[in-house]
Protein backbone atom coordinates (compact mmCIF):
# COMPACT_ATOMS: atom_id res chain seq x y z
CA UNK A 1 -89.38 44.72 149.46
CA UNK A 2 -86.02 45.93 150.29
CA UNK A 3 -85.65 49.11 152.83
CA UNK A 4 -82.44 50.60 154.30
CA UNK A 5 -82.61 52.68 156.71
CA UNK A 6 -79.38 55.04 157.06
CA UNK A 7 -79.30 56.63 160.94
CA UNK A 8 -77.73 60.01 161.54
CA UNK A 9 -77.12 60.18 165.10
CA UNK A 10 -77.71 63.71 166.41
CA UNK A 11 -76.37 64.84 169.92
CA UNK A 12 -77.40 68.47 170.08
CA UNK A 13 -80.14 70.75 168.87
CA UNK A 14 -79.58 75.11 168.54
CA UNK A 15 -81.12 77.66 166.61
CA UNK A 16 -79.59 79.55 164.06
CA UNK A 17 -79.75 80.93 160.95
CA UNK A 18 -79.64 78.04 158.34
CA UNK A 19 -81.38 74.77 159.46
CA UNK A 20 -78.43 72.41 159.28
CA UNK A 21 -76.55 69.54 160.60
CA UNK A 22 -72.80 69.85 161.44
CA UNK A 23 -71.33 67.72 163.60
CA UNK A 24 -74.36 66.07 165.76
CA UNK A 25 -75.65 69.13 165.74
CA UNK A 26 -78.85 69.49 163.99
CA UNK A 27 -79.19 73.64 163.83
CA UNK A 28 -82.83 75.21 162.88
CA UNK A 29 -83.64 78.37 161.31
CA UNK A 30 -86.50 78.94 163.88
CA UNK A 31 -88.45 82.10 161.37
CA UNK A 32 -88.15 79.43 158.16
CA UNK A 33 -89.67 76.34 160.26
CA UNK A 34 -92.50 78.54 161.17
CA UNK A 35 -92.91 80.04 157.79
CA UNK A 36 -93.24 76.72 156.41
CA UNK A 37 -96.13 76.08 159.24
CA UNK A 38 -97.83 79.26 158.41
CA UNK A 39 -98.31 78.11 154.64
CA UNK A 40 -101.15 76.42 156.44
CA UNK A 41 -104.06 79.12 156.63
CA UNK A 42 -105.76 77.68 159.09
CA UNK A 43 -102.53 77.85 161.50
CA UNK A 44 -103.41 81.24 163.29
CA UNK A 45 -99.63 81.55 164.88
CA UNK A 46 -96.85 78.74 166.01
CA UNK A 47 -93.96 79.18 168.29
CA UNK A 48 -91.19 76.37 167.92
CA UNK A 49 -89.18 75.87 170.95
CA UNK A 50 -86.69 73.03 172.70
CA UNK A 51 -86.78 70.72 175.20
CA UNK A 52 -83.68 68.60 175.86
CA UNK A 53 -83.10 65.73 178.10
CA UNK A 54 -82.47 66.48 181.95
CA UNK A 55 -83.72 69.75 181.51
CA UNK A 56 -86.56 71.02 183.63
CA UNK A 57 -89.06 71.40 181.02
CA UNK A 58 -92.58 70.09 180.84
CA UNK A 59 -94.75 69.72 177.15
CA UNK A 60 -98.46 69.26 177.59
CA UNK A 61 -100.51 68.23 176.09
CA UNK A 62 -98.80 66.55 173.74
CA UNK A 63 -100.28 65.74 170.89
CA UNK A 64 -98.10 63.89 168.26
CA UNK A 65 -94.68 62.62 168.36
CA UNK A 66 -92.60 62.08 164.68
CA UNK A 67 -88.96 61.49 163.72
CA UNK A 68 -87.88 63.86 160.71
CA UNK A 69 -87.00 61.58 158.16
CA UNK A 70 -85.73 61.92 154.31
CA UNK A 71 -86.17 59.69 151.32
CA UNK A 72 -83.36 59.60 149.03
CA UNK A 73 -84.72 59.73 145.76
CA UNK A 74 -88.17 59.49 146.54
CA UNK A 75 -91.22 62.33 148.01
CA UNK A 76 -90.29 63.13 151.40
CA UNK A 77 -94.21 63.69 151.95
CA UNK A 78 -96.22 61.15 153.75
CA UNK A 79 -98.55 59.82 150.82
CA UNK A 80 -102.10 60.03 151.24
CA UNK A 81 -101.47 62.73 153.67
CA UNK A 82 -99.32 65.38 152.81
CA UNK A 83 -98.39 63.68 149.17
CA UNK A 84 -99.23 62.16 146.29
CA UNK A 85 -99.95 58.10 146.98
CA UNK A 86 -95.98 56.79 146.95
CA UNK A 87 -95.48 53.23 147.40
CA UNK A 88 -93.21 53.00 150.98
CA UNK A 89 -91.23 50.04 152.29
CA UNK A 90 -88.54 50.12 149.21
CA UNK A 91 -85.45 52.04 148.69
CA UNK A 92 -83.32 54.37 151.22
CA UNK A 93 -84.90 56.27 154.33
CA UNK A 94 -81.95 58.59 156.17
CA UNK A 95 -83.16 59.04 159.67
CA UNK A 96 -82.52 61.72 162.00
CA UNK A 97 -82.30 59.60 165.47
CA UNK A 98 -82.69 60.93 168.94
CA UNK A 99 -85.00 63.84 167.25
CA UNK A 100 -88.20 64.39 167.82
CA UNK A 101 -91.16 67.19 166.75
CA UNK A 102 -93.42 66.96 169.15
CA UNK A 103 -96.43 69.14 168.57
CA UNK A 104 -98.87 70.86 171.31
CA UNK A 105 -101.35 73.29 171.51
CA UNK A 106 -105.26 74.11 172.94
CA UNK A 107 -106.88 70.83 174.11
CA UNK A 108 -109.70 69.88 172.34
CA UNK A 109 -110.32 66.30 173.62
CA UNK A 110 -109.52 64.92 176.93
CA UNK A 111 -106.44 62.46 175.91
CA UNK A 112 -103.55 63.97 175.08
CA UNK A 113 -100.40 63.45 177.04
CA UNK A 114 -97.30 64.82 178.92
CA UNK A 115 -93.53 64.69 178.65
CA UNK A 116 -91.50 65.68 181.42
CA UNK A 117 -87.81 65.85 180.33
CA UNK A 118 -86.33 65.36 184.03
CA UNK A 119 -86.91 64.04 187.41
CA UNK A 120 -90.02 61.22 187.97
CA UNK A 121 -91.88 61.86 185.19
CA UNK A 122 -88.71 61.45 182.43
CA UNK A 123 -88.66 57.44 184.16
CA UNK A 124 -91.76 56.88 182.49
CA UNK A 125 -91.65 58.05 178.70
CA UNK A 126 -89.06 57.55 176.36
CA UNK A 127 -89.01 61.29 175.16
CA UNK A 128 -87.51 62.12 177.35
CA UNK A 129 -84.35 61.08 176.10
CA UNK A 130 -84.97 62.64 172.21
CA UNK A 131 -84.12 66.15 171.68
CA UNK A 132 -87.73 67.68 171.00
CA UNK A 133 -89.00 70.40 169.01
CA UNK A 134 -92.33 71.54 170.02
CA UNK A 135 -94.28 72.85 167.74
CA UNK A 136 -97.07 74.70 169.69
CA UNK A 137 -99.89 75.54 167.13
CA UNK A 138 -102.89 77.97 167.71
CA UNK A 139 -105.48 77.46 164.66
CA UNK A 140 -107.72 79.99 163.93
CA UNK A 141 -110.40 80.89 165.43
CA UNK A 142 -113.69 78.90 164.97
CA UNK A 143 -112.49 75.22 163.30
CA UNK A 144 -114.43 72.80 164.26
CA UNK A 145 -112.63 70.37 166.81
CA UNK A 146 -111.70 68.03 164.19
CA UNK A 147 -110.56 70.61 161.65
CA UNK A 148 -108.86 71.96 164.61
CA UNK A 149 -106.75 68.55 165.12
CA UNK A 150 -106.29 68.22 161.59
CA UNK A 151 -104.37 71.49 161.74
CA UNK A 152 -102.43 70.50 164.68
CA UNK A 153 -101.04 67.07 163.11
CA UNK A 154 -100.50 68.31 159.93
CA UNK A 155 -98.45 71.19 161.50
CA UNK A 156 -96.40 68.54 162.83
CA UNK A 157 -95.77 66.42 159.44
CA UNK A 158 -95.15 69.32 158.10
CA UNK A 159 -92.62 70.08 160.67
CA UNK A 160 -90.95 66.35 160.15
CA UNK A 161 -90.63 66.85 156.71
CA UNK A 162 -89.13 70.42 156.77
CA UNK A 163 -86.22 69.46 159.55
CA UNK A 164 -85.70 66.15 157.43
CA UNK A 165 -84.75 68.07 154.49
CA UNK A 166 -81.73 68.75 156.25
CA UNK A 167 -80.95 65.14 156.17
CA UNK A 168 -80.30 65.52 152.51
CA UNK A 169 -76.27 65.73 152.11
CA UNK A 170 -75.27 64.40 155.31
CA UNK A 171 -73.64 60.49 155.31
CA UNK A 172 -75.34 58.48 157.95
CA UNK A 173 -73.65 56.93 160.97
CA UNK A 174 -74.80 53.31 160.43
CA UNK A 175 -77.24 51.54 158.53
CA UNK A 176 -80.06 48.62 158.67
CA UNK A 177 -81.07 46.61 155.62
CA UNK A 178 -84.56 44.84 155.86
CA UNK A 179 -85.79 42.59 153.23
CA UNK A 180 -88.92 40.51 152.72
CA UNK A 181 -89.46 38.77 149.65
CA UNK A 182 -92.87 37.50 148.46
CA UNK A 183 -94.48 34.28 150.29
CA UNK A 184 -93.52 31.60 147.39
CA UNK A 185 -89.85 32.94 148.03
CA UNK A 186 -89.72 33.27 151.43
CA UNK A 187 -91.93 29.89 151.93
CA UNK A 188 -89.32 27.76 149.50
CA UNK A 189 -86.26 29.21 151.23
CA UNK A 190 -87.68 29.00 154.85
CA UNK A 191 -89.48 26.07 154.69
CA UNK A 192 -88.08 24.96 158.20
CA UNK A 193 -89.38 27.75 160.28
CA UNK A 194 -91.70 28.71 161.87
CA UNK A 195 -94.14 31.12 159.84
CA UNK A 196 -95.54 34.21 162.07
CA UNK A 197 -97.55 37.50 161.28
CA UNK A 198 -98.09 40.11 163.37
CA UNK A 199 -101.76 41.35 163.94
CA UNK A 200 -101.12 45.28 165.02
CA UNK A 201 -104.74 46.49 166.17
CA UNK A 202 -105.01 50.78 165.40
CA UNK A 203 -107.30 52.72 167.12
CA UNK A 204 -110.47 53.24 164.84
CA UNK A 205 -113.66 54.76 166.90
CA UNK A 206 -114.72 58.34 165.28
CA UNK A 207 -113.83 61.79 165.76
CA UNK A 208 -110.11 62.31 167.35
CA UNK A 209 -109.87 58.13 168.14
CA UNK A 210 -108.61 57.07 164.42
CA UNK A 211 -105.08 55.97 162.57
CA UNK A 212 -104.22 56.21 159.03
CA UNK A 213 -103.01 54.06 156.59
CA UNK A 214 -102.11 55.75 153.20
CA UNK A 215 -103.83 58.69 154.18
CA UNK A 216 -107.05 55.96 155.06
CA UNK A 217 -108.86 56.60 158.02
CA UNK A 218 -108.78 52.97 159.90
CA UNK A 219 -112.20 52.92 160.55
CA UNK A 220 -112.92 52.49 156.57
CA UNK A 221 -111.28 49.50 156.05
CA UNK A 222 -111.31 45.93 156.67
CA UNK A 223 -108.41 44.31 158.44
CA UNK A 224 -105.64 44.82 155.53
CA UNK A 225 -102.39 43.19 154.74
CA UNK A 226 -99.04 45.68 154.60
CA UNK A 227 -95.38 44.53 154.19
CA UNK A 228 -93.91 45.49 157.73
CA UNK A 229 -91.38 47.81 155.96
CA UNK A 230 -94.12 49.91 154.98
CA UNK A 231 -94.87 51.18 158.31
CA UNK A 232 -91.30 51.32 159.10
CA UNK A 233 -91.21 53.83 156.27
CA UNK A 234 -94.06 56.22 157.29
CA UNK A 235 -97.26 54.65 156.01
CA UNK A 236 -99.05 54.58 159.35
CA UNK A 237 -99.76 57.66 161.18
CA UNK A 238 -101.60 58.90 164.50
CA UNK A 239 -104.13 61.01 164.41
CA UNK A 240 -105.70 60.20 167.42
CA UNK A 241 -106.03 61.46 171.28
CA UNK A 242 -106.43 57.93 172.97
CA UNK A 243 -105.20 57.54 176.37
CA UNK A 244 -101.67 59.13 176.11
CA UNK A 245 -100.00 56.12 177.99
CA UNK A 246 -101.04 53.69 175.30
CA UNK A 247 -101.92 55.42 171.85
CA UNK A 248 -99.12 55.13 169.61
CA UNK A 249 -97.50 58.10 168.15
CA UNK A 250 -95.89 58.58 164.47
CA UNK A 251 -93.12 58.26 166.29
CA UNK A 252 -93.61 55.02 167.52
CA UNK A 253 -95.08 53.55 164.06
CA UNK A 254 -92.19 54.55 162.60
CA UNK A 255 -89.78 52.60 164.84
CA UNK A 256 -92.33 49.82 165.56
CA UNK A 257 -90.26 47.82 168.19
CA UNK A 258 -92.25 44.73 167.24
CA UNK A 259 -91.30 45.10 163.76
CA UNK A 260 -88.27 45.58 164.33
CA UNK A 261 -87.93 42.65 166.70
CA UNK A 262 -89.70 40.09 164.51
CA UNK A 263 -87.26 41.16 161.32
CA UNK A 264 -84.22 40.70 163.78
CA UNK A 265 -85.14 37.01 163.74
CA UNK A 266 -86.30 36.50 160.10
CA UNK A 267 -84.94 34.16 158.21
CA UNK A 268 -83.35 32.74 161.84
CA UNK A 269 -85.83 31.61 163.99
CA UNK A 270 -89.09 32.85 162.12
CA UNK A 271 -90.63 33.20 158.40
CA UNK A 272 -91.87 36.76 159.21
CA UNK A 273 -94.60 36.67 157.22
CA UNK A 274 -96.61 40.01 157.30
CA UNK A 275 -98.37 42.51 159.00
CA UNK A 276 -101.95 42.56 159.79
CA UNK A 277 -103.51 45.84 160.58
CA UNK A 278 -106.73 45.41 162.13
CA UNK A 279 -108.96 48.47 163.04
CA UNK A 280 -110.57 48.80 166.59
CA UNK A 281 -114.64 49.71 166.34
CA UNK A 282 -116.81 50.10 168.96
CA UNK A 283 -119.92 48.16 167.41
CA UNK A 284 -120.65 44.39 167.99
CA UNK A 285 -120.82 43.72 164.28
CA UNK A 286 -117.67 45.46 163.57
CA UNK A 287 -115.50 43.81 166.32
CA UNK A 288 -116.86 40.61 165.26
CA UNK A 289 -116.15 41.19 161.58
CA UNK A 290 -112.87 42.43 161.55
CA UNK A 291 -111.69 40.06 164.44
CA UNK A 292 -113.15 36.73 162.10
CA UNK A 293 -111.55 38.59 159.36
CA UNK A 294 -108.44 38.80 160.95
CA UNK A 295 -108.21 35.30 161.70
CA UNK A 296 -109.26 34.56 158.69
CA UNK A 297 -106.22 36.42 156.81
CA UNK A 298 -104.13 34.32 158.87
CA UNK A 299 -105.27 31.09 158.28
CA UNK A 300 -104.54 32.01 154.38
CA UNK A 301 -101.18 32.74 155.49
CA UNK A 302 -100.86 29.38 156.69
CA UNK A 303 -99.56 31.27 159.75
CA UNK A 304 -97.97 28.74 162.73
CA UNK A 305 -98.02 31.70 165.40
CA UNK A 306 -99.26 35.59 165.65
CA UNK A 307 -98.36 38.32 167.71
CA UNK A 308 -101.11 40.63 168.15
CA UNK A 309 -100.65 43.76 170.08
CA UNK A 310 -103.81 46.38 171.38
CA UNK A 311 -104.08 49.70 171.23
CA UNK A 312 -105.64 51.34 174.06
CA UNK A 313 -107.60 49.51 176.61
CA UNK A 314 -111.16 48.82 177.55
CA UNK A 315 -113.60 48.20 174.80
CA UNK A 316 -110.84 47.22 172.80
CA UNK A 317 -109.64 44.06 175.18
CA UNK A 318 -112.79 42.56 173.95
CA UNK A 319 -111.29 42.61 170.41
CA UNK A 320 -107.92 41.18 171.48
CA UNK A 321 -109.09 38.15 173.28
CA UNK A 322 -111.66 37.38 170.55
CA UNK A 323 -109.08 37.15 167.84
CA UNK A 324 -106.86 35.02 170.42
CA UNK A 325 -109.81 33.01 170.61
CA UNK A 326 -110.31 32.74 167.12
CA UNK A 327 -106.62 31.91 166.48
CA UNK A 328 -106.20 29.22 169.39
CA UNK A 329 -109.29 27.38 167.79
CA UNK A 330 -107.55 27.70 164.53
CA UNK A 331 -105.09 25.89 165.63
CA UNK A 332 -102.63 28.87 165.35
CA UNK A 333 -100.93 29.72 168.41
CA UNK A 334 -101.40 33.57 169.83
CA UNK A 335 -99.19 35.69 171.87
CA UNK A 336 -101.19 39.52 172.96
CA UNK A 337 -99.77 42.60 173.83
CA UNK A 338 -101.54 44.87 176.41
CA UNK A 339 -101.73 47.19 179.22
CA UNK A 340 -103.52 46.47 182.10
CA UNK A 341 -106.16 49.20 183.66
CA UNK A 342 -105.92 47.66 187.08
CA UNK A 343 -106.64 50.65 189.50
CA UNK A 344 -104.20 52.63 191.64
CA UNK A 345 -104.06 49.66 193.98
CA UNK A 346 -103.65 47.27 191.06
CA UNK A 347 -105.67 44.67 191.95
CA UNK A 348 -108.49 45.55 189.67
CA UNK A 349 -109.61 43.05 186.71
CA UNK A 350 -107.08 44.28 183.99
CA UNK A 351 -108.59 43.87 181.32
CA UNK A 352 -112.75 44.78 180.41
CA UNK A 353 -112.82 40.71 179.19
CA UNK A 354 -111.52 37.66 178.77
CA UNK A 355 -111.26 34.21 176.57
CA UNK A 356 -110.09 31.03 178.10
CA UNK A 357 -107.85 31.16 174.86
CA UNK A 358 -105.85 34.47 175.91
CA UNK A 359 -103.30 32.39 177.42
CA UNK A 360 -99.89 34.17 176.35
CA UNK A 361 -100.52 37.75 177.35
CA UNK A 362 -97.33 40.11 177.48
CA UNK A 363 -98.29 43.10 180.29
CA UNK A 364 -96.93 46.47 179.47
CA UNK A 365 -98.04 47.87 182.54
CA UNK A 366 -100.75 49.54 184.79
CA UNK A 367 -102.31 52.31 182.86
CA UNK A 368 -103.52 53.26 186.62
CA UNK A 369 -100.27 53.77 188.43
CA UNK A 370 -100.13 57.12 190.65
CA UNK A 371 -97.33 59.30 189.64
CA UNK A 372 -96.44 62.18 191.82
CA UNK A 373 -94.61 65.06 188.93
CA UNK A 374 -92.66 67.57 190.91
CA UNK A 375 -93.14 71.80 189.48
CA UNK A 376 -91.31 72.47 186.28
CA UNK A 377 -89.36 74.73 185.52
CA UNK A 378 -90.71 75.64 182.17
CA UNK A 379 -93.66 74.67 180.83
CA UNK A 380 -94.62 73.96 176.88
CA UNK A 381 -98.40 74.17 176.52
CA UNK A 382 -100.68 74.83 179.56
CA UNK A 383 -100.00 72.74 182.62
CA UNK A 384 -104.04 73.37 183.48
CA UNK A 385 -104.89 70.68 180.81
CA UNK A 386 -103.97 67.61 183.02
CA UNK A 387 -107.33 68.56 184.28
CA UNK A 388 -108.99 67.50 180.85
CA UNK A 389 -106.60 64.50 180.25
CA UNK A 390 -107.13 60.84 180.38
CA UNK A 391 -105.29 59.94 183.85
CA UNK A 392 -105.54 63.68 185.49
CA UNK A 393 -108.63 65.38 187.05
CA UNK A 394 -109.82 68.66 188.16
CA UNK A 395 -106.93 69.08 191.79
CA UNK A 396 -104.24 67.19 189.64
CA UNK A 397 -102.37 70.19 189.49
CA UNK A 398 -101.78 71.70 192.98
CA UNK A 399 -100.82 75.64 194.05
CA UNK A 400 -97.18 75.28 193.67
CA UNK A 401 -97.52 73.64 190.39
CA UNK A 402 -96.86 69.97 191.18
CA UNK A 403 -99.18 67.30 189.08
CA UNK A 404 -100.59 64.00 190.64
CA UNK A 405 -101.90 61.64 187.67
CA UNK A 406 -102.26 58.16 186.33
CA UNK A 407 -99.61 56.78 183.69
CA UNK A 408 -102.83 57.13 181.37
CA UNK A 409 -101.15 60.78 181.01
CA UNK A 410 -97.73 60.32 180.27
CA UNK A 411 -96.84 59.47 176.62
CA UNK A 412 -95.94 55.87 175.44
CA UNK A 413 -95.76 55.58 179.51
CA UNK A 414 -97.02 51.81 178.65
CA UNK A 415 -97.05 51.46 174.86
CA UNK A 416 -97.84 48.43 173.17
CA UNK A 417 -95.92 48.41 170.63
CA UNK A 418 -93.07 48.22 173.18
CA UNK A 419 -91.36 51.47 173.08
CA UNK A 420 -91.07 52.35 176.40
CA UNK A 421 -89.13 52.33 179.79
CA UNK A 422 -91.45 49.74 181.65
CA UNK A 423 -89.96 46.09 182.37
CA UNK A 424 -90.62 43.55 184.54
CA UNK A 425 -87.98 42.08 187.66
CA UNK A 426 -88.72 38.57 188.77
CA UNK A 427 -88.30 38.02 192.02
């Protein structure tokens, strides 16, 4: 598969009366956008507003985050979703960077996330430094909660697609070309390096906990092989409301810093093999089949090394250390991604278990941290739902409108997937 992906670098958003781009600026005809929502009948009423960096604005909770993207020549749907099935990963993607929709609306879970745009809480998440379009959706009355998040994500594809149809005519700034040729190819050409896959783990535990691949709820399948440019080109999506810190947006799938790390060194250091995408359950059977399973896939692979990142935390450690274990015994050498859940002291054990083979373990961070958010200005959403979400609690919102909360509640606050702000000094 060959995938280019052609970047139009946008340094302002405005309303106006044709949804446009001229000069950096990416103008949108607010009453269209929300027209195009509407088609939707069970979208009751949406109101699109703005949030740009430094200003004092706080979305909550948020629910999805996507880049609007175009595909020249192609659907600019999201097969399997809002489309027709489309093979992704070949061909040219324009994408609109330092954009984001970023969709809100009533809680219906208890996981959803903030983004403050300034001050303490714009450290922490890197949307704070995209220029966001909220899309705040109110669904009719009576869905069902998942009908009701259905609505709410699909709102926001929606919305992705419609401002990346603006991308059409415009001549990108700069350009990527990715290529990964089959494994004979690859194999005879790169016969001296190293040969890696990377084992991304998605969410996959019921009602508002689940990604999608193709339109495939994750919990359906069996670990399954995808060429990395695939998900680069929109074939993974959220649709879940896992711990805001740590569940990983559209956004984020889309620009899958792993991915994009392991294909800077292709054909370098490493034989980037593949991508491995390996659903979380919450059963005993199912972690132990799709964990052998994954190991498995690798050993056909003839993989030397894997990188396997988490998402979420808790049950789901269990999973990552028993397909480290797996590997190790394999003889294949593992490197995890993960967040730690260490309490607000962080000395707590940080992850729910453990495998003497877990030996190369990348941190992304304490979901637990205590971050003190000062009042905003403006507020997108209802500031009362830190209450309900993962990291806040009923007092995390004082009088004056300040919030007290974990990281758990700030988006991509510890993502891993590694798009975020979090590093590490060694002292």
């Amino acid at each position: 598969m060959k995938l280019e992906l052609q970047n139009v670098l946008i340094s302002n958003i405005d309303f106006a009366d044709e949804t446009k781009i001229v000069d950096g600026t990416l103008f949108i005809n607010k009453e269209e956008m929300k027209a195009t929502i509407l088609k939707d009948k069970t979208v009751k009423s949406v109101e699109i507003d703005l949030a740009r960096p430094g200003e004092e604005i706080r979305i909550i909770p948020v629910k999805d985050v996507i880049e609007p993207r175009f595909r020249v020549g192609r659907t600019n749907k999201f097969p399997g979703v809002t489309g027709e099935i489309e093979q992704l990963g070949n061909g040219v993607t324009k994408a609109m960077k330092n954009v984001a929709v970023v969709t809100t609306g009533d809680i219906v879970g208890f996981q959803e996330g903030i983004i403050d745009m300034w001050g303490e809480g714009a450290k922490w998440t890197p949307f704070s430094k995209t220029l966001n379009v909220v899309v705040n959706i109110t669904p009719v009355d009576d869905l069902e909660p998942h009908e009701h998040e259905r609505t709410a994500r699909l709102a926001g594809l929606a919305s992705s697609e419609y401002l990346g149809e603006a991308l059409k005519d415009i001549e990108p700034d700069n350009s990527e070309v990715f290529e990964i040729e089959d494994f004979v190819t690859s194999s005879e050409k790169l016969k001296d390096l190293p040969r890696v896959v990377y084992a991304e783990m998605l969410i996959a535990q019921g009602l508002l906990h689940d990604g999608y691949i193709y339109g495939v709820d994750a919990k359906q399948i069996l670990p399954t092989l995808l060429n990395p440019l695939e998900e680069l080109d929109g074939a993974v999506i959220s649709g879940n409301c896992v711990a805001a810190c740590d569940k990983i947006t559209t956004y984020q799938h889309q620009n899958n810093a792993v991915i994009l790390e392991l294909l800077k060194e292709h054909g370098k250091t490493i034989n980037f093999l593949g991508l491995v995408l390996v659903p979380e359950l919450t059963i005993l059977d199912g972690k132990l089949r799709t964990c052998d399973y994954t190991v498995k896939l690798c050993k056909q692979l003839a993989a030397d090394a894997v990188i396997v990142s988490e998402e979420g935390y808790g049950n789901p450690d269990s999973d990552l250390v028993m397909i480290a274990e797996g590997l190790e015994k394999a003889g294949i050498k593992s490197v995890l991604i993960t967040d730690e859940c260490s309490g607000w002291g962080g000395d707590s054990q940080p992850l729910a278990d453990t495998k003497d083979e877990a030996k190369a373990v990348i941190s992304t961070g304490n979901v637990s941290h205590l971050v003190h958010l000062p009042k905003a200005s403006k507020v997108l959403g209802d500031d009362r739902a830190i209450a309900n979400l993962s990291g806040g609690w009923d007092g995390s919102l004082d009088a004056e409108g300040n919030i007290t909360c974990e990281l758990n509640a700030i988006i991509a606050s510890t993502s891993e997937i590694g798009t975020h702000n979090l590093t590490v000094k060694l002292s």
